[in-house]
C-alpha atoms as a PDB file:
ATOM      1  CA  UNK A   1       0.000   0.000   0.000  1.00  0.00           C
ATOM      2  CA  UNK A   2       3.057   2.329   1.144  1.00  0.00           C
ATOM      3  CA  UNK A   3       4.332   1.678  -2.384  1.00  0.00           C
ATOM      4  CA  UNK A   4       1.443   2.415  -4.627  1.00  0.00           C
ATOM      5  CA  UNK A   5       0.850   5.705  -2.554  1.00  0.00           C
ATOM      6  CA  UNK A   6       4.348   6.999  -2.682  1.00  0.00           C
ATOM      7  CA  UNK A   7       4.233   6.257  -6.943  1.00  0.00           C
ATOM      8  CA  UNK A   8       0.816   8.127  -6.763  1.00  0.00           C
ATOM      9  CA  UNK A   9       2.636  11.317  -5.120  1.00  0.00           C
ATOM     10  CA  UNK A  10       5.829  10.797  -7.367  1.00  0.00           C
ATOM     11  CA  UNK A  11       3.208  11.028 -10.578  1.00  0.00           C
ATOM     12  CA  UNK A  12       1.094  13.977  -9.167  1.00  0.00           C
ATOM     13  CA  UNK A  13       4.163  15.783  -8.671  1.00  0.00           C
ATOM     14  CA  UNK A  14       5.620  15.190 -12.028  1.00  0.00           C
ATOM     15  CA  UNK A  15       2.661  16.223 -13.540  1.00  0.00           C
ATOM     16  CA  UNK A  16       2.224  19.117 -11.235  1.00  0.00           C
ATOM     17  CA  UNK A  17       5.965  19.870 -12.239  1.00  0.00           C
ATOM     18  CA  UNK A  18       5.261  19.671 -15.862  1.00  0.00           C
ATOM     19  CA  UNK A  19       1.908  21.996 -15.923  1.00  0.00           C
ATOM     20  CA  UNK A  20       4.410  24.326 -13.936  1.00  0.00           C
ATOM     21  CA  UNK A  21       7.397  24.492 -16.633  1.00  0.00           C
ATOM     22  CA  UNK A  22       4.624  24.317 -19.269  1.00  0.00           C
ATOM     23  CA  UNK A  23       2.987  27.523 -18.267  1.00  0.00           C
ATOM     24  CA  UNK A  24       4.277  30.814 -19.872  1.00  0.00           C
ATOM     25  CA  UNK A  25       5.737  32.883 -17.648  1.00  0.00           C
ATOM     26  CA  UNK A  26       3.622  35.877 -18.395  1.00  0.00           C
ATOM     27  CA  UNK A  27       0.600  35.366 -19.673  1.00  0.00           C
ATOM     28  CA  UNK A  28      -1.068  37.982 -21.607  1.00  0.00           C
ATOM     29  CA  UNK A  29      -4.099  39.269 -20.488  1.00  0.00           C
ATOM     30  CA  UNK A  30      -4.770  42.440 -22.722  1.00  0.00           C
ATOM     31  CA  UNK A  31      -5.217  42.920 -26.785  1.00  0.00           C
ATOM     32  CA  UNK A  32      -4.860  46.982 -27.703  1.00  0.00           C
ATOM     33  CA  UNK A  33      -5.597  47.673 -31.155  1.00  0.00           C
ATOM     34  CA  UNK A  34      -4.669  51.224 -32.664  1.00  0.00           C
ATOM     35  CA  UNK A  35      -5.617  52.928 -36.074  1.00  0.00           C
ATOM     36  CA  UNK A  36      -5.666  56.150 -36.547  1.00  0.00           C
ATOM     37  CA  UNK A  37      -2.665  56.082 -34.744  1.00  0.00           C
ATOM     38  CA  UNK A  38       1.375  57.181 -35.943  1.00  0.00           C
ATOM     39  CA  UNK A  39       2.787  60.511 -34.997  1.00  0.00           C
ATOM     40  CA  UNK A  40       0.827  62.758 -32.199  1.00  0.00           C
ATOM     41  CA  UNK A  41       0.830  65.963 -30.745  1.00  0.00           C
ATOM     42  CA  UNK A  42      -1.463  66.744 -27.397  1.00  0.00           C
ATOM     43  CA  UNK A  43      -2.135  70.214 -26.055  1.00  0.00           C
ATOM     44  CA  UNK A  44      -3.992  70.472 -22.462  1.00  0.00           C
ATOM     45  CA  UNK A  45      -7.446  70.730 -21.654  1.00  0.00           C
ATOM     46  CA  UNK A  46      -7.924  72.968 -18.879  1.00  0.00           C
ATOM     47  CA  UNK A  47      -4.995  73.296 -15.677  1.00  0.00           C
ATOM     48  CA  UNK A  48      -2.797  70.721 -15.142  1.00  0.00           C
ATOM     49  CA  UNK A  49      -2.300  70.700 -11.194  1.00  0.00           C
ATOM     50  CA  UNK A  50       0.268  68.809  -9.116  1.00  0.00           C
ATOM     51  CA  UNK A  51      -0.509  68.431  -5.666  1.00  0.00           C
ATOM     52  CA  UNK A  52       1.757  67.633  -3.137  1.00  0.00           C
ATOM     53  CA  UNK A  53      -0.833  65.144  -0.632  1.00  0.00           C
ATOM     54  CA  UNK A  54       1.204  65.470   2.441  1.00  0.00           C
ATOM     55  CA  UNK A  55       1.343  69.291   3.076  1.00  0.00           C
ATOM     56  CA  UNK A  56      -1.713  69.843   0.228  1.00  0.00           C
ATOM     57  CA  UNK A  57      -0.436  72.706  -1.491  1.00  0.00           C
ATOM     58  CA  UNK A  58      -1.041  72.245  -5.502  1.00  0.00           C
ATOM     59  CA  UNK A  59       1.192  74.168  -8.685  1.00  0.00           C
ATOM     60  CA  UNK A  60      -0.843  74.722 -11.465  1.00  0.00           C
ATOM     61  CA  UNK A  61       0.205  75.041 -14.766  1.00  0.00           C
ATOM     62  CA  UNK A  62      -1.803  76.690 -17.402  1.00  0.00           C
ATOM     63  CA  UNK A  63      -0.399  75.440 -20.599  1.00  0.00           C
ATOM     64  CA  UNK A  64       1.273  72.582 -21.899  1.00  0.00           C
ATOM     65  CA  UNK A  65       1.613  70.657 -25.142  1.00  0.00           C
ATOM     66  CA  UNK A  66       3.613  67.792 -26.186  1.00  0.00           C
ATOM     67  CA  UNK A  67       4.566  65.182 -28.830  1.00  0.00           C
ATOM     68  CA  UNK A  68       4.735  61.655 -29.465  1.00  0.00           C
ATOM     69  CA  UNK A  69       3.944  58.636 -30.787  1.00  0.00           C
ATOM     70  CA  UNK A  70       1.064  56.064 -30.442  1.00  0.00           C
ATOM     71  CA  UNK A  71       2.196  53.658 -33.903  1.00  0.00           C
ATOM     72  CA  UNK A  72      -1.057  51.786 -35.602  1.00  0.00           C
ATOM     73  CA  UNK A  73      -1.108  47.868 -34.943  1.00  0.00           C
ATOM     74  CA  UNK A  74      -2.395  45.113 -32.508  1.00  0.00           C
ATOM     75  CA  UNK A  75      -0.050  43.822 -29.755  1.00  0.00           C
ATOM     76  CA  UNK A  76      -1.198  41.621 -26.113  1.00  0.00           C
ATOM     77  CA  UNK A  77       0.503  41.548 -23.231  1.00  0.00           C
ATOM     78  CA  UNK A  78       0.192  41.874 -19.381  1.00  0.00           C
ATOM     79  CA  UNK A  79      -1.117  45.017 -17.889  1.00  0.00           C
ATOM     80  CA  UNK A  80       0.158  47.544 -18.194  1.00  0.00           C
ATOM     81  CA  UNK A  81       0.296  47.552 -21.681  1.00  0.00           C
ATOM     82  CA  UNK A  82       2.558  50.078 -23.571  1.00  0.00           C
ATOM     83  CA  UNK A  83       1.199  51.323 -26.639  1.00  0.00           C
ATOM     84  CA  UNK A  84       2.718  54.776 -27.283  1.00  0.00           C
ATOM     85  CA  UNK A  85       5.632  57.620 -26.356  1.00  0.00           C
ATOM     86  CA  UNK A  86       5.598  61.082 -25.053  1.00  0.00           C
ATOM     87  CA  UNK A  87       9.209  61.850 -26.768  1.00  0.00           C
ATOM     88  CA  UNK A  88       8.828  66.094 -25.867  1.00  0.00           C
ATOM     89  CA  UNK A  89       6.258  68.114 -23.594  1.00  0.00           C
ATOM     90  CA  UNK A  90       6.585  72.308 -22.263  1.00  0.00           C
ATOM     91  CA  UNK A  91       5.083  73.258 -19.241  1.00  0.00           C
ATOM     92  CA  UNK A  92       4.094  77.406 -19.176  1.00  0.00           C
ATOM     93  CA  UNK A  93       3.041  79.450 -16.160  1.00  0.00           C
ATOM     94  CA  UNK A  94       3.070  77.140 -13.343  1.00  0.00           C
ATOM     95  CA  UNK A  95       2.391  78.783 -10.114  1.00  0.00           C
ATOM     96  CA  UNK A  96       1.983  77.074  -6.492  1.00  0.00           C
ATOM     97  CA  UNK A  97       2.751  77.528  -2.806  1.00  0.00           C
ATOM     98  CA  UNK A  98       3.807  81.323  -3.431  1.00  0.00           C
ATOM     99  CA  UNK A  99       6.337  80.330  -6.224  1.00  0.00           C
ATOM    100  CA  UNK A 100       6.505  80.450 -10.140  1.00  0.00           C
ATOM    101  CA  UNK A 101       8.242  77.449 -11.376  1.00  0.00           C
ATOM    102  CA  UNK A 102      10.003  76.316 -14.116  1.00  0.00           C
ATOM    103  CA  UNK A 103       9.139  73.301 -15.119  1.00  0.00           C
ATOM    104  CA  UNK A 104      12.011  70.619 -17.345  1.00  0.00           C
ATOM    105  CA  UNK A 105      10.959  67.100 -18.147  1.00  0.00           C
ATOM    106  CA  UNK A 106      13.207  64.724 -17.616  1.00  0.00           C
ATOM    107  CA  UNK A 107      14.169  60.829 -18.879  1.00  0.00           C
ATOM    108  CA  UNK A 108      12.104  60.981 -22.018  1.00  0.00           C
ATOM    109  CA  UNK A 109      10.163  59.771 -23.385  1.00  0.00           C
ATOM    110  CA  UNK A 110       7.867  58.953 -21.395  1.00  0.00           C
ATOM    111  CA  UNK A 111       4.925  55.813 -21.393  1.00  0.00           C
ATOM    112  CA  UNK A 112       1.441  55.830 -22.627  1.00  0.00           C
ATOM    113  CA  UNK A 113       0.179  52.351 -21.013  1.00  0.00           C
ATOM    114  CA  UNK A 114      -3.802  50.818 -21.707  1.00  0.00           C
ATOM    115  CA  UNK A 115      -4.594  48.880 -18.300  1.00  0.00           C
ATOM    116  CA  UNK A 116      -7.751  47.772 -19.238  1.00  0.00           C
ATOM    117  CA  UNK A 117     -10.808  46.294 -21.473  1.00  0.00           C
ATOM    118  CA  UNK A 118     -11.895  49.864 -23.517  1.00  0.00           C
ATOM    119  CA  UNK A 119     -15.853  50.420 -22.491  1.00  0.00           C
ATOM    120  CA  UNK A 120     -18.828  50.378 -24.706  1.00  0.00           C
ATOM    121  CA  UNK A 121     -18.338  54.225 -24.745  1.00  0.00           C
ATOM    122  CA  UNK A 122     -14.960  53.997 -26.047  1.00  0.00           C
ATOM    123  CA  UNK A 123     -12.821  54.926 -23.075  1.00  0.00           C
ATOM    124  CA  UNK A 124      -9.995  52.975 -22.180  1.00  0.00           C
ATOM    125  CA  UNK A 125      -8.284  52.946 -18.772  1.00  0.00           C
ATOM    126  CA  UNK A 126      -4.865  53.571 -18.788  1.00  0.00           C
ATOM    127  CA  UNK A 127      -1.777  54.918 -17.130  1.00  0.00           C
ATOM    128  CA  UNK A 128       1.353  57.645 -18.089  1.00  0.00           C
ATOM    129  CA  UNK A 129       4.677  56.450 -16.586  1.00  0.00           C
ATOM    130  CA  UNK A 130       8.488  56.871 -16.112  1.00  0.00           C
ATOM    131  CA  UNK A 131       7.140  60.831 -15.332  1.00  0.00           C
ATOM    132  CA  UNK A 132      10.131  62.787 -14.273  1.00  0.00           C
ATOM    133  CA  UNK A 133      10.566  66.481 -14.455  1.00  0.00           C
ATOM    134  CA  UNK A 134      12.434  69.143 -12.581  1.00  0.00           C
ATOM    135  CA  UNK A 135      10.832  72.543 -10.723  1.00  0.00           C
ATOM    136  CA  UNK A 136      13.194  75.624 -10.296  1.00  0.00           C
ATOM    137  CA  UNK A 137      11.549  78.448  -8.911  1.00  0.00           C
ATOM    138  CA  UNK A 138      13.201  81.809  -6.853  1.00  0.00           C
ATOM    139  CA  UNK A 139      16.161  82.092  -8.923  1.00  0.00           C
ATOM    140  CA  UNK A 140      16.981  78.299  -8.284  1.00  0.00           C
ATOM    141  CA  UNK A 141      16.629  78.862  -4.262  1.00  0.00           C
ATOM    142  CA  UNK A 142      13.735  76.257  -4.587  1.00  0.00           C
ATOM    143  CA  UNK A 143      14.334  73.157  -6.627  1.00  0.00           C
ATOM    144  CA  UNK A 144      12.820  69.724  -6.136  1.00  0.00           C
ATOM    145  CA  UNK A 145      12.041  66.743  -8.517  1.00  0.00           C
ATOM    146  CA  UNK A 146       8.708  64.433  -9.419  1.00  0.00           C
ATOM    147  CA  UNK A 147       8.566  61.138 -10.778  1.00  0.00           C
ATOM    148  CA  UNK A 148       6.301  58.302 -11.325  1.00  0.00           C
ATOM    149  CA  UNK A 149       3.589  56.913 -12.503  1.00  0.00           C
ATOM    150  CA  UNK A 150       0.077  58.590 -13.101  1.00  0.00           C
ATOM    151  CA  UNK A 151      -3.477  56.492 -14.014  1.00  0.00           C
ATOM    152  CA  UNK A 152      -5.665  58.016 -15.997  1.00  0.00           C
ATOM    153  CA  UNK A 153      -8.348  57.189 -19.165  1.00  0.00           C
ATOM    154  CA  UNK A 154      -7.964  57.973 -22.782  1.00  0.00           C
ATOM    155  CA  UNK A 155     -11.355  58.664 -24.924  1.00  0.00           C
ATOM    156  CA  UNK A 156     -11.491  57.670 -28.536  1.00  0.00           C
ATOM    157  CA  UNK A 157     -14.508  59.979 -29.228  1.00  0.00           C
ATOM    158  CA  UNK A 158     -12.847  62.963 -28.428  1.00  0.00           C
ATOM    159  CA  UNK A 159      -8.958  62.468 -27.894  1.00  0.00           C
ATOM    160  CA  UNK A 160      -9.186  63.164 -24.809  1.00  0.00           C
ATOM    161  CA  UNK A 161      -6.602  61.997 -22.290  1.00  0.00           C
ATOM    162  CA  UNK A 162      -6.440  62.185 -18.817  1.00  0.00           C
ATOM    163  CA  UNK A 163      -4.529  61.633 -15.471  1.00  0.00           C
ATOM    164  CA  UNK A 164      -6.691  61.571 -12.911  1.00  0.00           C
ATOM    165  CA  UNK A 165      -4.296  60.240  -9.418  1.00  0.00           C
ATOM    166  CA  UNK A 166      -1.328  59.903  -7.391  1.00  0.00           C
ATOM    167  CA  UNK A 167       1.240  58.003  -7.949  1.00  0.00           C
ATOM    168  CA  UNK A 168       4.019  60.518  -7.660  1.00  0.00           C
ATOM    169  CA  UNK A 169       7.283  60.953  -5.352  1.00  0.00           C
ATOM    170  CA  UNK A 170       8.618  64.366  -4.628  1.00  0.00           C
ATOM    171  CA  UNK A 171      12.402  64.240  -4.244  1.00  0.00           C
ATOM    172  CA  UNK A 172      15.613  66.293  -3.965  1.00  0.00           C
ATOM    173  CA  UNK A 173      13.977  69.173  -2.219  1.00  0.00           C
ATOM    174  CA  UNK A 174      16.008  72.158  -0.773  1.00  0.00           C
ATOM    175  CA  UNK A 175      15.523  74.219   1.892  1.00  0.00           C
ATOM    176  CA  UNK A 176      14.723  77.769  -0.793  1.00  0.00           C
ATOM    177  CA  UNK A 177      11.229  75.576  -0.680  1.00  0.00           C
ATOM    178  CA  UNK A 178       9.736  76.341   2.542  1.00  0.00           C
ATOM    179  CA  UNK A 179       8.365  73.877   3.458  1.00  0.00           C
ATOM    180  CA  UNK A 180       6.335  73.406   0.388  1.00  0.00           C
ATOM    181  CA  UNK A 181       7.130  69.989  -0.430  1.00  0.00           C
ATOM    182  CA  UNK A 182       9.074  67.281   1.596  1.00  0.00           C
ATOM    183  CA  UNK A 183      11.798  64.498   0.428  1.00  0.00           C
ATOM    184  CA  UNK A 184       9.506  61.160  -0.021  1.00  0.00           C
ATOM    185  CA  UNK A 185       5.608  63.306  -0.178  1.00  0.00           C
ATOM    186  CA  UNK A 186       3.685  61.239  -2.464  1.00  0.00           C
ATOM    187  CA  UNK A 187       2.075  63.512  -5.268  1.00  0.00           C
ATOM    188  CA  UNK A 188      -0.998  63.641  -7.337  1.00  0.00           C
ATOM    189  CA  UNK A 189      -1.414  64.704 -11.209  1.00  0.00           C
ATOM    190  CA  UNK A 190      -4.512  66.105 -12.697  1.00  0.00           C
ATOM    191  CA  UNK A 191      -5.473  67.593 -15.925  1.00  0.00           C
ATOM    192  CA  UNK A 192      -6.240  66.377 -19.779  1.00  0.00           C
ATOM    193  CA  UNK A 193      -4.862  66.458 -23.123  1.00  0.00           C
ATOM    194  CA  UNK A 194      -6.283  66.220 -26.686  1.00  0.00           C
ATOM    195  CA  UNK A 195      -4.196  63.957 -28.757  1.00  0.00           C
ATOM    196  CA  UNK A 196      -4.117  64.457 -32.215  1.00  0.00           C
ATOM    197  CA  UNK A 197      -2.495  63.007 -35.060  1.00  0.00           C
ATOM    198  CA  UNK A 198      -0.798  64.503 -37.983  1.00  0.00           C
ATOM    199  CA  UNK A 199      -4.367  64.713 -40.227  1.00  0.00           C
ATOM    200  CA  UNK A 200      -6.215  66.867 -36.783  1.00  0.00           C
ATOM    201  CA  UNK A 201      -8.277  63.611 -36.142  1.00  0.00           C
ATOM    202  CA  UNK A 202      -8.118  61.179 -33.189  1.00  0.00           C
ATOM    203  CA  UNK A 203      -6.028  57.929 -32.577  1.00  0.00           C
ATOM    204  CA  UNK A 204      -8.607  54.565 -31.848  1.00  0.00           C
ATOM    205  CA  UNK A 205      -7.441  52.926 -28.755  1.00  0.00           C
ATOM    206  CA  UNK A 206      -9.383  49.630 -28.285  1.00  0.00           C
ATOM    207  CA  UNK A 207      -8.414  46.964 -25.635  1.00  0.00           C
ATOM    208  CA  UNK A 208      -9.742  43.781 -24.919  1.00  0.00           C
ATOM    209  CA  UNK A 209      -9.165  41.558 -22.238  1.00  0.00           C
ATOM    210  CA  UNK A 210      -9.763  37.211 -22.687  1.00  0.00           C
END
């Protein structure tokens, strides 16, 4: 009896084994299909604001536009998904905390992600990430640094994209701040942009998910 069970565990194990080895090792779990797609500029939507969620205090900038790409074709993989660049963005007249910054991007380009199934009203959720940009404001007496990772939605109806949370780490603060900001404060990003490509129409995002 001893014998048949331990050449029932030795076969469960190999088979367990096998399954194991035989399994890829990252499935994919989302299909993003773009037309409409190639070269892209965006310009904002309304304020972009930055708020810093430990001491609350927000910069707003007024304008921005960038450029990119978000290339035509269907690729799967695990979320999140990239399907598109931001290779240049500006920021203009950003003002917070009793300071006018200037605002550089850094570690371009940055990632246009899909992290979900796109919804029968053609909005996709999705994410913007490797963010990193660099704030100098009272003649470089206050400097600090961003970076991370914002979610947001993108709207094939209207181009519209958005961030929408946090996801941010303020870093490399010094002392010209005030207080402002703090070394480690997690950060928050909200605002839109309307992506265009190069014929002034909008790029089709759709996802699906098995």
């Amino acid at each position: 009896m001893r014998k048949i069970t331990s050449a029932a565990l030795a076969a469960t194990s190999a088979s367990a084994l096998a399954l194991f080895l035989a399994a890829p090792a990252h499935a994919a779990n989302l299909t993003a299909t773009v037309t409409n797609g190639g070269s892209v500029t965006a310009t904002n939507s309304g304020n972009l604001v930055i708020t810093d969620t430990s001491t609350g205090i927000s910069v707003t900038c007024t304008a921005s536009t960038g450029s990119g790409s978000i290339p035509n074709g269907t690729k799967s993989g695990a979320s999140p998904l990239q399907v598109g660049t931001i290779s240049a963005i500006s920021f203009t007249n950003c003002n917070g905390g009793g300071f006018s910054f200037t605002v550089t991007p850094k570690a371009l380009p940055w990632k246009v992600n899909v992290t979900g199934a796109t919804s029968t009203g053609g909005v996709t959720p999705g994410s913007l990430s490797g963010i990193s940009a660099h704030a100098s404001a009272a003649g470089g007496l206050c400097q600090l640094d961003i970076a991370g990772t914002a979610a947001g939605t993108y709207t094939n109806g209207t181009g519209k994209l958005t961030a929408t949370g946090s996801g941010l780490t303020v870093s490399n603060v010094t002392a010209g701040c005030l207080g402002i900001a703090h070394n480690g404060d997690s950060a928050s990003l909200n605002g839109a942009y309307i992506v265009k490509n190069s014929s002034l129409t909008f790029p089709q995002i759709n996802v699906t998910s098995p």
